[in-house]
N, C-alpha and C. Protein backbone atom coordinates (compact mmCIF):
# COMPACT_ATOMS: atom_id res chain seq x y z
N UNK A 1 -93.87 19.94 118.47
CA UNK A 1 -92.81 20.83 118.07
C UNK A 1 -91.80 21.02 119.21
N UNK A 2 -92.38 20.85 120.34
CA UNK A 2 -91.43 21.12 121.64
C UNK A 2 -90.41 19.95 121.58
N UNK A 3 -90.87 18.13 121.51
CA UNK A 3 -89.87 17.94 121.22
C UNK A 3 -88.88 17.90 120.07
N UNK A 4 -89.25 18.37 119.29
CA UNK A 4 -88.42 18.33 117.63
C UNK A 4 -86.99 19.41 118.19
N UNK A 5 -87.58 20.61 119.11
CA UNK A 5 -86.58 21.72 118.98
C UNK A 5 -85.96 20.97 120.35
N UNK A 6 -85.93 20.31 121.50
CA UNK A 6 -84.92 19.85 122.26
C UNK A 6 -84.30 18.84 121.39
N UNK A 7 -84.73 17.85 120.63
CA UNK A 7 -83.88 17.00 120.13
C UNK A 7 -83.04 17.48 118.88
N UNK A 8 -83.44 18.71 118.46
CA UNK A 8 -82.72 19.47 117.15
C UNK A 8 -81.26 20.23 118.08
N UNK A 9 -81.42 20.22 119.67
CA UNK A 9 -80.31 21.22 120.25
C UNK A 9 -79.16 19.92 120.17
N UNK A 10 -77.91 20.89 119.89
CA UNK A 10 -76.15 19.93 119.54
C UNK A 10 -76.53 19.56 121.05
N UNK A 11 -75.98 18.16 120.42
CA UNK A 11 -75.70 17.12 121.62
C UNK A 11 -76.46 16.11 121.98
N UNK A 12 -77.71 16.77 122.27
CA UNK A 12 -79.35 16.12 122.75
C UNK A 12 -79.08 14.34 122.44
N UNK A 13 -79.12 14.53 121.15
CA UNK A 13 -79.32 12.77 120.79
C UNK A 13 -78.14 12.29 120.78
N UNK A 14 -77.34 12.62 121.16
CA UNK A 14 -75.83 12.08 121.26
C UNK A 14 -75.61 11.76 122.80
N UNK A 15 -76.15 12.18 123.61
CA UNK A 15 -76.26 12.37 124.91
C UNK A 15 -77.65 11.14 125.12
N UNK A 16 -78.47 11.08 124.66
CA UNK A 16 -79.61 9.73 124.99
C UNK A 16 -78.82 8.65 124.02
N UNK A 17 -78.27 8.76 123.08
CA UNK A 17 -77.50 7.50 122.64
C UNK A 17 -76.74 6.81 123.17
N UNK A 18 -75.69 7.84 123.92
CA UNK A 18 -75.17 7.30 124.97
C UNK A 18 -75.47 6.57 126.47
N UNK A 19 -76.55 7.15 126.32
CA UNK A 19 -77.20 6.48 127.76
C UNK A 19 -78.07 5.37 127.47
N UNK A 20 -77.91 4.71 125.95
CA UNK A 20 -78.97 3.76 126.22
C UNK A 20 -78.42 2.75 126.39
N UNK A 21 -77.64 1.57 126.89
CA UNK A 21 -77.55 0.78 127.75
C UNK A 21 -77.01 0.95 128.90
N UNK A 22 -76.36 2.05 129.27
CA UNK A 22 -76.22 2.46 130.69
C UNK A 22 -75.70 3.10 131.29
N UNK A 23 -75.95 3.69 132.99
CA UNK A 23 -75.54 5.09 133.58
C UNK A 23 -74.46 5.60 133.16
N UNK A 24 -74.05 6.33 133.16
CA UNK A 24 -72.84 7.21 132.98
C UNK A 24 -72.92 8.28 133.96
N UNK A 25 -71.20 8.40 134.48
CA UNK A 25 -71.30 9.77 135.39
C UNK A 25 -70.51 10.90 134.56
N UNK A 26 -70.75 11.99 135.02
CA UNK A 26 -70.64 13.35 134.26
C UNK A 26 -69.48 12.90 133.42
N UNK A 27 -68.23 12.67 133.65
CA UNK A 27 -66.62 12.76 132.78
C UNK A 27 -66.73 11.45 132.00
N UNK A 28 -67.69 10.03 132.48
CA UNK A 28 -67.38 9.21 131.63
C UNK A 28 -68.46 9.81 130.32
N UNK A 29 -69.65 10.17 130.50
CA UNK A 29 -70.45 10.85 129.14
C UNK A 29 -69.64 11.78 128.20
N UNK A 30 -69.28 12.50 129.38
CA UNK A 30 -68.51 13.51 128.55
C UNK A 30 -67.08 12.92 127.65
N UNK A 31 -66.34 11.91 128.01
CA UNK A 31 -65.49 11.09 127.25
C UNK A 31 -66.22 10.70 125.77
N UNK A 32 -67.39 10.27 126.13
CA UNK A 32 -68.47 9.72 125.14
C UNK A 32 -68.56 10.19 124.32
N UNK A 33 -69.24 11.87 124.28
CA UNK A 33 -69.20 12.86 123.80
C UNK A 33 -68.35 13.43 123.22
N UNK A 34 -66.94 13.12 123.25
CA UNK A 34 -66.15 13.90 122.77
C UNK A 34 -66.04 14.81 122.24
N UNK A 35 -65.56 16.00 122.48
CA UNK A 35 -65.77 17.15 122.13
C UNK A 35 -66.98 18.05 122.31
N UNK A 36 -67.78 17.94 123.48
CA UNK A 36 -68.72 18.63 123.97
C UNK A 36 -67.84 19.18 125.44
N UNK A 37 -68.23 20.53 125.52
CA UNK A 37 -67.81 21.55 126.47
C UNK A 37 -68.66 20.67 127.73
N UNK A 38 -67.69 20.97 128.82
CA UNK A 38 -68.58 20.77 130.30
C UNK A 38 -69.68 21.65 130.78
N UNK A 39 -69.55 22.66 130.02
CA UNK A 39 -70.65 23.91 130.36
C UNK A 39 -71.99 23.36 129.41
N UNK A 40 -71.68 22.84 128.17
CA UNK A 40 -72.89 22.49 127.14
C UNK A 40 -73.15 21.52 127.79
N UNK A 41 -72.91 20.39 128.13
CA UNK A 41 -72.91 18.87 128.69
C UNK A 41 -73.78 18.93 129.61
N UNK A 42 -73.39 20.13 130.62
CA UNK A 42 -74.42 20.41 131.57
C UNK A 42 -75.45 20.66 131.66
N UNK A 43 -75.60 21.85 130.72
CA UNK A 43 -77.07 22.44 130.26
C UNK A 43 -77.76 21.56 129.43
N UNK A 44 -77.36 20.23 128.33
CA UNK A 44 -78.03 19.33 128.19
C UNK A 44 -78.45 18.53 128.46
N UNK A 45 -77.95 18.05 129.95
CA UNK A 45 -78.56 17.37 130.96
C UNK A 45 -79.38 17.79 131.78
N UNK A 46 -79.25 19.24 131.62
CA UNK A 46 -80.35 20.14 132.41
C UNK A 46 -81.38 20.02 131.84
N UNK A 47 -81.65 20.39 130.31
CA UNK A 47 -82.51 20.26 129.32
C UNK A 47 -83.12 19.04 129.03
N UNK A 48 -82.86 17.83 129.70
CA UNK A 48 -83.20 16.26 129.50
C UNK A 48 -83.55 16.06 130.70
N UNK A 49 -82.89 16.43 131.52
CA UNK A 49 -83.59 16.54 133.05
C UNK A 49 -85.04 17.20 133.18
N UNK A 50 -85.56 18.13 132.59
CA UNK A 50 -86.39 19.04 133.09
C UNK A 50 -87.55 18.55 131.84
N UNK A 51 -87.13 17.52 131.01
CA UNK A 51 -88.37 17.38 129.95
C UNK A 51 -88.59 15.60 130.24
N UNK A 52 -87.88 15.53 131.57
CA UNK A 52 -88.64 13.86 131.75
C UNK A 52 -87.59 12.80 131.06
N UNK A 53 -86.63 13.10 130.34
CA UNK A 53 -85.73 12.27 129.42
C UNK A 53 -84.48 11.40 130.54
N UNK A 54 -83.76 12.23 131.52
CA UNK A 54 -82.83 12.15 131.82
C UNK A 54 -83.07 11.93 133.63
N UNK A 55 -82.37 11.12 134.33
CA UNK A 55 -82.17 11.28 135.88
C UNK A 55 -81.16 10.97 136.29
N UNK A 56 -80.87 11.23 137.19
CA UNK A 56 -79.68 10.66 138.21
C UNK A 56 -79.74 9.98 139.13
N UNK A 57 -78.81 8.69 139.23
CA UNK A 57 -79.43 7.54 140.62
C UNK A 57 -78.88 7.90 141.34
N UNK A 58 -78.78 7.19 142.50
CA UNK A 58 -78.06 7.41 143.99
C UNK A 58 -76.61 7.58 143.85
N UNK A 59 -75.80 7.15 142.43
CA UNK A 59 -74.67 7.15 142.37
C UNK A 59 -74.10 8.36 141.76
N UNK A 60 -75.00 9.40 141.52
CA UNK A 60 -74.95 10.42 140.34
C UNK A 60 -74.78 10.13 139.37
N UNK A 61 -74.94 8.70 138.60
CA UNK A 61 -75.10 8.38 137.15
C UNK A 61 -76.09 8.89 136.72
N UNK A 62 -76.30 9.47 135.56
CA UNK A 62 -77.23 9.54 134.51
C UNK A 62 -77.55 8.91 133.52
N UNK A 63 -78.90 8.66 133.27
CA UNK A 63 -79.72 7.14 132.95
C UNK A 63 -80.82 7.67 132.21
N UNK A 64 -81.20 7.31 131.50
CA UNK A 64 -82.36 7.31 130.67
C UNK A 64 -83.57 6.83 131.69
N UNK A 65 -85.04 7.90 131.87
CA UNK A 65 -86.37 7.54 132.94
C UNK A 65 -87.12 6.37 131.86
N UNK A 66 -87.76 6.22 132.27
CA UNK A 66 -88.64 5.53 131.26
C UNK A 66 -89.79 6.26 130.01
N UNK A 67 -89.55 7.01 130.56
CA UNK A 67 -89.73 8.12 128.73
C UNK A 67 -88.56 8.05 127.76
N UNK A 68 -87.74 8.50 128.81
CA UNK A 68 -86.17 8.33 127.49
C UNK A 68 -85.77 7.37 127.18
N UNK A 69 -86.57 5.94 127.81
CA UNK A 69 -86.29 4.42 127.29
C UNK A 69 -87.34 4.40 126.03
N UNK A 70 -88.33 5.11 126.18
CA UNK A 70 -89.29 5.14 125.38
C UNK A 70 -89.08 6.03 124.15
N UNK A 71 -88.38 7.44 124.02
CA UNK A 71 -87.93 7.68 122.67
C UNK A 71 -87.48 7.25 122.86
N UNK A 72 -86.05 6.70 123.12
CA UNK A 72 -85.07 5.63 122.25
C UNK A 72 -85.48 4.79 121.83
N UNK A 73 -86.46 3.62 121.74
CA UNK A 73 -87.39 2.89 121.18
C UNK A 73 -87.69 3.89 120.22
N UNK A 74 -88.53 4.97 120.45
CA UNK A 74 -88.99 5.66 118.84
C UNK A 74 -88.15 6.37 117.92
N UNK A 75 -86.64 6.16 118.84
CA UNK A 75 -85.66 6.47 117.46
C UNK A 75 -84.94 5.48 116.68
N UNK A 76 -84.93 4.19 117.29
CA UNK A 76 -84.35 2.99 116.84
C UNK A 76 -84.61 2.97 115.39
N UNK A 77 -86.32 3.01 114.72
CA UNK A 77 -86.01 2.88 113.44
C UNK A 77 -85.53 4.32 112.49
N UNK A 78 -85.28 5.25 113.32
CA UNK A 78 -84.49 6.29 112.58
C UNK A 78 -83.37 5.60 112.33
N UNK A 79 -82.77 5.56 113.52
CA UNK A 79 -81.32 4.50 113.47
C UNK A 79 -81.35 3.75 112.13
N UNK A 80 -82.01 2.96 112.55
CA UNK A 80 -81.91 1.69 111.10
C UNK A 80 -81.98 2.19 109.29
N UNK A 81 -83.06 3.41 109.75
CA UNK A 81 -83.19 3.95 108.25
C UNK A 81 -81.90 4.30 107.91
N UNK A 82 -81.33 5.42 108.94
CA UNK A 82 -79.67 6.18 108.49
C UNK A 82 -78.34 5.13 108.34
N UNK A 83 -78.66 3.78 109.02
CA UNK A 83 -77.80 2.94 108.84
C UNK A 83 -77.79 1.87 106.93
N UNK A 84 -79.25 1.93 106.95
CA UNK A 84 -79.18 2.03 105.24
C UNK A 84 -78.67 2.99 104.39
N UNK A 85 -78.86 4.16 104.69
CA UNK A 85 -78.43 5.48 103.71
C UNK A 85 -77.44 5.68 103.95
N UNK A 86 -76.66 5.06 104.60
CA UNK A 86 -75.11 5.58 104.87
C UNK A 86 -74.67 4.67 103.63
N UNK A 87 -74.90 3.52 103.70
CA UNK A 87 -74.09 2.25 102.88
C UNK A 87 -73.98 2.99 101.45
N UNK A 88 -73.00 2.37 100.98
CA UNK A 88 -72.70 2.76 99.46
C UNK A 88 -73.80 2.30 98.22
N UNK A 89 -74.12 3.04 97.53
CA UNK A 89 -75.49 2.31 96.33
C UNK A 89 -75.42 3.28 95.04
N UNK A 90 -76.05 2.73 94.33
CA UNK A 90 -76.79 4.05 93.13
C UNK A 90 -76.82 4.95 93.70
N UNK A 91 -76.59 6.01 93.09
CA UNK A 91 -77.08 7.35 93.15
C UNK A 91 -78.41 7.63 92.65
N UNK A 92 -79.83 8.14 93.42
CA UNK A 92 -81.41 8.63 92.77
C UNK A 92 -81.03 9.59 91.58
C-alpha cells in the first residue's frame, strides 16, 4: 500500500517516466513536466529520493537507482495495456 499511495501522488509517475532513459537536471525535468510547480518537483524528488526510486550523480542529474529501473520494468506492461485502451474500438 505504501507504494500504491507514492505512485498515486501528482507527478510521481510522470517524473520516473521521464527518467527512464536518462539523467535529467532539475529545469530540464521540469521542462518535461510541464506544468509542475518547482516547489512540487522538488518534494517529488524528495519523495523518490527517500523511497530508493530516485538519485543524483556527480552532475546533479537525476536518474532512476536500480529499484526505479526495476518499477519501470513493472510498469511497462501497464504502459502497453493503456496504450491498447486508448486506441479507438467497440464500445463494452
Amino acid at each position: 500500500m505504501a507504494l500504491l499511495d507514492l505512485l498515486g501522488r501528482r507527478w510521481i509517475l510522470r517524473i520516473v517516466w521521464e527518467l527512464r532513459a536518462e539523467g535529467l537536471g532539475f529545469r530540464a525535468l521540469q521542462a518535461r513536466c510541464g506544468g509542475v510547480s518547482p516547489s512540487v518537483l522538488s518534494q517529488r524528488l524528495r519523495d523518490l529520493f527517500d523511497a530508493g526510486i530516485v538519485a543524483q550523480d556527480e552532475r546533479k542529474n537525476y536518474r532512476l537507482t536500480p529499484n526505479g529501473g526495476k518499477l519501470l520494468a513493472a510498469l511497462v506492461p501497464l504502459h502497453r495495456w493503456a496504450e491498447n485502451w486508448r486506441k479507438p474500438g467497440p464500445c463494452l
